[in-house]
C-alpha atoms as a PDB file:
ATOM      1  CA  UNK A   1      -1.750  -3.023  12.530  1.00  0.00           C
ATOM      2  CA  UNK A   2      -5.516  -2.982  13.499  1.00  0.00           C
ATOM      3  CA  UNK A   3      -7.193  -0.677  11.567  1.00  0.00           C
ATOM      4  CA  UNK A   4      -9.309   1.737  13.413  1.00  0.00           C
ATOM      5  CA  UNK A   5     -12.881   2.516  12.686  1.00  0.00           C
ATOM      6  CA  UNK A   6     -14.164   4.278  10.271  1.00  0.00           C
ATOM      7  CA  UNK A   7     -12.311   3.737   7.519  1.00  0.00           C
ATOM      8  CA  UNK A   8     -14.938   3.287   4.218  1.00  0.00           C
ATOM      9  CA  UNK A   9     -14.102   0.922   1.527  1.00  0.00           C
ATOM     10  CA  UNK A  10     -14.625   2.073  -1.887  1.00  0.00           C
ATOM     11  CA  UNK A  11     -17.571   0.444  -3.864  1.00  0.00           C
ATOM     12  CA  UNK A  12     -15.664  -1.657  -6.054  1.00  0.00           C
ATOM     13  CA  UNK A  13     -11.728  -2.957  -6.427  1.00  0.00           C
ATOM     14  CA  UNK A  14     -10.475  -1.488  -9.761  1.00  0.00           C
ATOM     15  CA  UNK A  15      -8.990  -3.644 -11.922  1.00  0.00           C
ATOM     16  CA  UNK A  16      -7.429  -1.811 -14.692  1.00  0.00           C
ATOM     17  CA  UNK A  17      -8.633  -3.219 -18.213  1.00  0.00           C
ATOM     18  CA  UNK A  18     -11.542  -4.519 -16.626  1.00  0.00           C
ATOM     19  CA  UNK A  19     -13.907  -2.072 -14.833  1.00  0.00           C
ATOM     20  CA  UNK A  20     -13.924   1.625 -14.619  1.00  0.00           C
ATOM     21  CA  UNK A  21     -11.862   3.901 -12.499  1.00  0.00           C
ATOM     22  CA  UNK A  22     -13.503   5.253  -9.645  1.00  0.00           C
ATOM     23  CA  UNK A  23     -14.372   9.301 -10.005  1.00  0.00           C
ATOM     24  CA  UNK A  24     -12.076  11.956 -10.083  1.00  0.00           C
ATOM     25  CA  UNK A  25     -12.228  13.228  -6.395  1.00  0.00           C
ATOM     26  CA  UNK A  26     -13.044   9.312  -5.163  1.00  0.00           C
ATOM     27  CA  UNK A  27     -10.159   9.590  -2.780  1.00  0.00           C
ATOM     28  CA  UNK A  28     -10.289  13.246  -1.594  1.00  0.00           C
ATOM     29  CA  UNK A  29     -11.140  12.421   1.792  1.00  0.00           C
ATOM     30  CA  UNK A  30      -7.611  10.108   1.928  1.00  0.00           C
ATOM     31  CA  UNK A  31      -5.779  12.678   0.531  1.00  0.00           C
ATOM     32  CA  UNK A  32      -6.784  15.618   2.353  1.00  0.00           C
ATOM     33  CA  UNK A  33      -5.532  13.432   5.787  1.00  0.00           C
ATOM     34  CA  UNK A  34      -2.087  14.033   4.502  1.00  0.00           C
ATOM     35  CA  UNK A  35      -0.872  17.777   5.137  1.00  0.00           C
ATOM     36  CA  UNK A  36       2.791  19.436   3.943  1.00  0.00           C
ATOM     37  CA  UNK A  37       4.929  18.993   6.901  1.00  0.00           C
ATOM     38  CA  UNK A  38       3.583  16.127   8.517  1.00  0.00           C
ATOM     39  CA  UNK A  39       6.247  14.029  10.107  1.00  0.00           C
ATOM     40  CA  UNK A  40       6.239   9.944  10.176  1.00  0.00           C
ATOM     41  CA  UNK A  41       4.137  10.343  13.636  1.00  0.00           C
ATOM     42  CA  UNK A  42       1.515  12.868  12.259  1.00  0.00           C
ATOM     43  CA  UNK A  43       0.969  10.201   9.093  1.00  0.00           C
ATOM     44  CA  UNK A  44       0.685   7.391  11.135  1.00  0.00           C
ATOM     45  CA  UNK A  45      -2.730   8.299  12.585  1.00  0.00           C
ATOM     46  CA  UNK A  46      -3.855   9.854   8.838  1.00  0.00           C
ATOM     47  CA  UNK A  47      -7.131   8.114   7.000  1.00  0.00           C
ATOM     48  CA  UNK A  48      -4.369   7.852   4.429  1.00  0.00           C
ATOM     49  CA  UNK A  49      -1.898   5.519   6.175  1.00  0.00           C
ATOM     50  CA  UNK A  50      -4.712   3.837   8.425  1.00  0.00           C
ATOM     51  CA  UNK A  51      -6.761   2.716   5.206  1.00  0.00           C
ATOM     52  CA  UNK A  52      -3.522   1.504   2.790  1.00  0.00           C
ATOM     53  CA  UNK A  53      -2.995  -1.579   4.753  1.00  0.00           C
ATOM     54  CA  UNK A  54      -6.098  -2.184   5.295  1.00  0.00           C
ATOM     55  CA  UNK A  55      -7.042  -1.686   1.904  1.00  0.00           C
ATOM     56  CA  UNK A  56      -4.559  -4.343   0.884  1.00  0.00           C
ATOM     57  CA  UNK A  57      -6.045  -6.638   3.081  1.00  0.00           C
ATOM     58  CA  UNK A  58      -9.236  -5.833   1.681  1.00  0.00           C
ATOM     59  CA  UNK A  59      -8.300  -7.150  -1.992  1.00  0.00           C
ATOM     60  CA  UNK A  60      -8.459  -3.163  -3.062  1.00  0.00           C
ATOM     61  CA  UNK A  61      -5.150  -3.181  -4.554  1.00  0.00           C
ATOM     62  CA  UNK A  62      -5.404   0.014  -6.677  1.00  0.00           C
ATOM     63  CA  UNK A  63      -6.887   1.891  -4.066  1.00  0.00           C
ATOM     64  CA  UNK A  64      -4.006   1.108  -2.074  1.00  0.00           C
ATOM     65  CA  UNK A  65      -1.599   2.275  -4.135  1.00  0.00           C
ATOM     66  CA  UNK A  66      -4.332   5.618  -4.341  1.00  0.00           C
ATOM     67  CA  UNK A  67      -4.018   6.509  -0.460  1.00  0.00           C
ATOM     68  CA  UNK A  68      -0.931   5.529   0.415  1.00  0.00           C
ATOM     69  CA  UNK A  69       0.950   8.063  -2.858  1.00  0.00           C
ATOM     70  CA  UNK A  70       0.493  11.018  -0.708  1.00  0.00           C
ATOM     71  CA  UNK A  71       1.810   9.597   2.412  1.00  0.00           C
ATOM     72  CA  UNK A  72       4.662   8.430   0.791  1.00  0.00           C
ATOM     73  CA  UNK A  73       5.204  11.713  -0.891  1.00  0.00           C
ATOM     74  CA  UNK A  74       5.174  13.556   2.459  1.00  0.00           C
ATOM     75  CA  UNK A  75       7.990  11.493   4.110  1.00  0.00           C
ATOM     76  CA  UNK A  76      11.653  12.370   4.659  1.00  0.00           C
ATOM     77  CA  UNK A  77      13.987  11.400   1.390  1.00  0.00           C
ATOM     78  CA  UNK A  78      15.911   8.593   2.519  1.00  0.00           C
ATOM     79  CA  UNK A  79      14.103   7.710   5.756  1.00  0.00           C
ATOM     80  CA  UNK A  80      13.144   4.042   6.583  1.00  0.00           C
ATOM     81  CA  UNK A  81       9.306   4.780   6.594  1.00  0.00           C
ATOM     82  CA  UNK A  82       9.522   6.434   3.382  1.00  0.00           C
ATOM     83  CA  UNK A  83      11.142   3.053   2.055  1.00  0.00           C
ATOM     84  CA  UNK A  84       8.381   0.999   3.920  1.00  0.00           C
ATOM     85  CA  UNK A  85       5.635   2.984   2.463  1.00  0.00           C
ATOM     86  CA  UNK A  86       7.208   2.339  -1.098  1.00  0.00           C
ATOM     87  CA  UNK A  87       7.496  -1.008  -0.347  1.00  0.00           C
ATOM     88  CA  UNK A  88       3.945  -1.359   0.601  1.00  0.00           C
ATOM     89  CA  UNK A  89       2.896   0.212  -2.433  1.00  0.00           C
ATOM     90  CA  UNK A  90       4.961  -2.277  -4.450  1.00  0.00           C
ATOM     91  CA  UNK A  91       3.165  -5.170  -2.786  1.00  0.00           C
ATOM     92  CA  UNK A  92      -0.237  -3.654  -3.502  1.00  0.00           C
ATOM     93  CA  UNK A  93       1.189  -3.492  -7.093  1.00  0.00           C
ATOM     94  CA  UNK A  94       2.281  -7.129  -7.083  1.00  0.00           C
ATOM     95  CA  UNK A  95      -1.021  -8.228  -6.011  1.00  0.00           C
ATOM     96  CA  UNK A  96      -2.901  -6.083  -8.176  1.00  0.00           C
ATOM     97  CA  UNK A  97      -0.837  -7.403 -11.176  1.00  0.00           C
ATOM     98  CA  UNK A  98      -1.164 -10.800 -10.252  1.00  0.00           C
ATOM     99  CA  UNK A  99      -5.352 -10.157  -9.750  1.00  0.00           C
ATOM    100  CA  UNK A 100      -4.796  -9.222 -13.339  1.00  0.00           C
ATOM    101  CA  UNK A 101      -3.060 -12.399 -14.441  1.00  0.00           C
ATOM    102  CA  UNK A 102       0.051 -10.943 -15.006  1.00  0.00           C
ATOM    103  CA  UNK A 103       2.581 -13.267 -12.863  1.00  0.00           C
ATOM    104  CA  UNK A 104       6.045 -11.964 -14.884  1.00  0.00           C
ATOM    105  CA  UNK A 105       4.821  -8.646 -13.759  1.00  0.00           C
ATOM    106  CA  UNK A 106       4.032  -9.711 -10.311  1.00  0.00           C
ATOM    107  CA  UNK A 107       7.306 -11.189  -9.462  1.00  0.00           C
ATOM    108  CA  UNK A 108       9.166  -8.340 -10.408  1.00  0.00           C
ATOM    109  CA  UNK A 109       7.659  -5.961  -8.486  1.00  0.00           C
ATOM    110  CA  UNK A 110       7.565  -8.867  -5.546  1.00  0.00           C
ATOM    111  CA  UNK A 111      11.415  -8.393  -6.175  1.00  0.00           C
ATOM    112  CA  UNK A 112      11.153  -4.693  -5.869  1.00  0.00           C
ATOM    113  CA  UNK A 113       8.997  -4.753  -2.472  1.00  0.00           C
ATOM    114  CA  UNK A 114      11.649  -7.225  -1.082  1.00  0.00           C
ATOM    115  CA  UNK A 115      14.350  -4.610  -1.160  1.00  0.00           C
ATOM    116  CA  UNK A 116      12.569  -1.948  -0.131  1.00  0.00           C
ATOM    117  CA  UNK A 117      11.582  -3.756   3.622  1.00  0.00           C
ATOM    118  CA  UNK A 118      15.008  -5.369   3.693  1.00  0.00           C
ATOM    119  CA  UNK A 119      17.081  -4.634   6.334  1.00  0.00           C
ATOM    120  CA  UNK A 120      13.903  -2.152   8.050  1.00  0.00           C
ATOM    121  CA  UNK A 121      13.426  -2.284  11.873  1.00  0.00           C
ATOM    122  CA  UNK A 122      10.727  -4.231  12.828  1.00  0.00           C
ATOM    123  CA  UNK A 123       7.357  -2.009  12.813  1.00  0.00           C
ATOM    124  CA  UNK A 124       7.341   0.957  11.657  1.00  0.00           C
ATOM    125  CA  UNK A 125       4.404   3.826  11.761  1.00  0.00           C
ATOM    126  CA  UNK A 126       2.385   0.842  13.933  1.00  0.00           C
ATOM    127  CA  UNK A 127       2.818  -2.036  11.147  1.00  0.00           C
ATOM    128  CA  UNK A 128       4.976  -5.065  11.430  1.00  0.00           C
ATOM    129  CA  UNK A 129       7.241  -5.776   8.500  1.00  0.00           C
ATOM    130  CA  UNK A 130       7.243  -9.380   9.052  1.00  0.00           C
ATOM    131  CA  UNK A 131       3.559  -8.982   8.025  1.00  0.00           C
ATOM    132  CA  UNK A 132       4.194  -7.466   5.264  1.00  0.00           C
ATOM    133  CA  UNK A 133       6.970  -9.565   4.351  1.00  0.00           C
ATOM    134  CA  UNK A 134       4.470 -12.472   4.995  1.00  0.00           C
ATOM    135  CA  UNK A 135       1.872 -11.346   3.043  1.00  0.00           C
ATOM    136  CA  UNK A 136       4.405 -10.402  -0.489  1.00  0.00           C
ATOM    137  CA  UNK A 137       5.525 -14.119   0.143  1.00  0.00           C
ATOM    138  CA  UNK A 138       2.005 -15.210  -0.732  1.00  0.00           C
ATOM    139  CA  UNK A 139       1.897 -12.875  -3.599  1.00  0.00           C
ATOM    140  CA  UNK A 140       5.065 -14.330  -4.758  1.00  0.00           C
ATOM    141  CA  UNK A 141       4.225 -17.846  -4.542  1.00  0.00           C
ATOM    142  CA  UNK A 142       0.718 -17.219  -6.556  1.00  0.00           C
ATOM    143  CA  UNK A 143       2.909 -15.537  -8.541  1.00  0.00           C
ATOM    144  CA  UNK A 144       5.159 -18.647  -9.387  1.00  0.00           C
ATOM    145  CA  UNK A 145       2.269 -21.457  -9.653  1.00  0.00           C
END
C-alpha cells in the first residue's frame, strides 16, 4: 500500500523506557479520522489506517500501534480486517520490542501476528498480507540472532 500524501510523522519514535511519550492529544488528528459506524471501506481511506503502515515502515513502532487502536476498534467482531488490523498491530509490537532489545518478547508476539494474517485473503483494506507477512519475517529473524 502506497501511502498517500500528507500523512505527518511524529517528531520522534517513542521508545518506552527511553524517551518521553509524545503529548496527550499528539494523535488527535489520527483519531478523529475514525468515526462510530465506519465500515472496512470508510477506514480504509482514514489518516488512521493510511498512516499505521506507513508508520511501521517508518521505524515509528509505538505510534503505530497509537493510530491504528481506533481503527481496529471500529471494525466488525470477527471480520478478517479486524484480524488483519490486530495483526498489524502485533507486528508493530514485535518490532517495537525488539527496538527495545527484548527478542523473547519479540518472538512471541511475532507468533501472535502469524496467526492473526493466517489463512487472510490476500489484500485487504488496500495492503498485501504477503507484505506484511514479509516484513514480521524480518522481525522474527532479528529476533532470533
Amino acid at each position: 500500500m502506497k501511502p498517500p500524501n500528507p500523512i505527518p510523522l511524529p517528531e520522534f519514535a517513542h521508545v518506552p523506557g527511553t524517551n518521553a511519550r509524545h503529548p496527550e492529544r499528539a494523535f488527535d488528528v489520527f483519531h478523529d479520522s475514525v468515526r462510530e459506524g465506519m465500515g472496512p471501506e470508510d477506514l480504509r481511506d482514514t489518516l488512521a489506517w493510511r498512516a499505521g503502515w506507513h508508520f511501521v515502515e517508518q521505524g515509528y513502532f509505538w505510534e503505530a500501534h497509537e493510530v491504528l487502536e481506533p481503527v481496529w476498534m471500529a471494525l466488525p467482531q470477527g471480520g478478517a480486517e479486524r484480524a488483519f488490523v490486530q495483526g498489524l498491530i502485533q507486528v508493530a509490537n514485535a518490532a517495537l520490542k525488539l527496538r527495545m532489545n527484548r527478542p523473547k518478547a519479540a518472538r512471541r508476539l511475532c507468533d501472535i501476528a502469524a496467526g492473526h494474517l493466517d489463512g487472510l485473503p490476500a489484500e485487504i483494506m488496500g495492503l498485501r498480507i504477503e507484505t506484511v507477512q514479509r516484513y514480521l519475517e524480518g522481525v522474527r529473524v532479528r529476533a532470533n540472532l
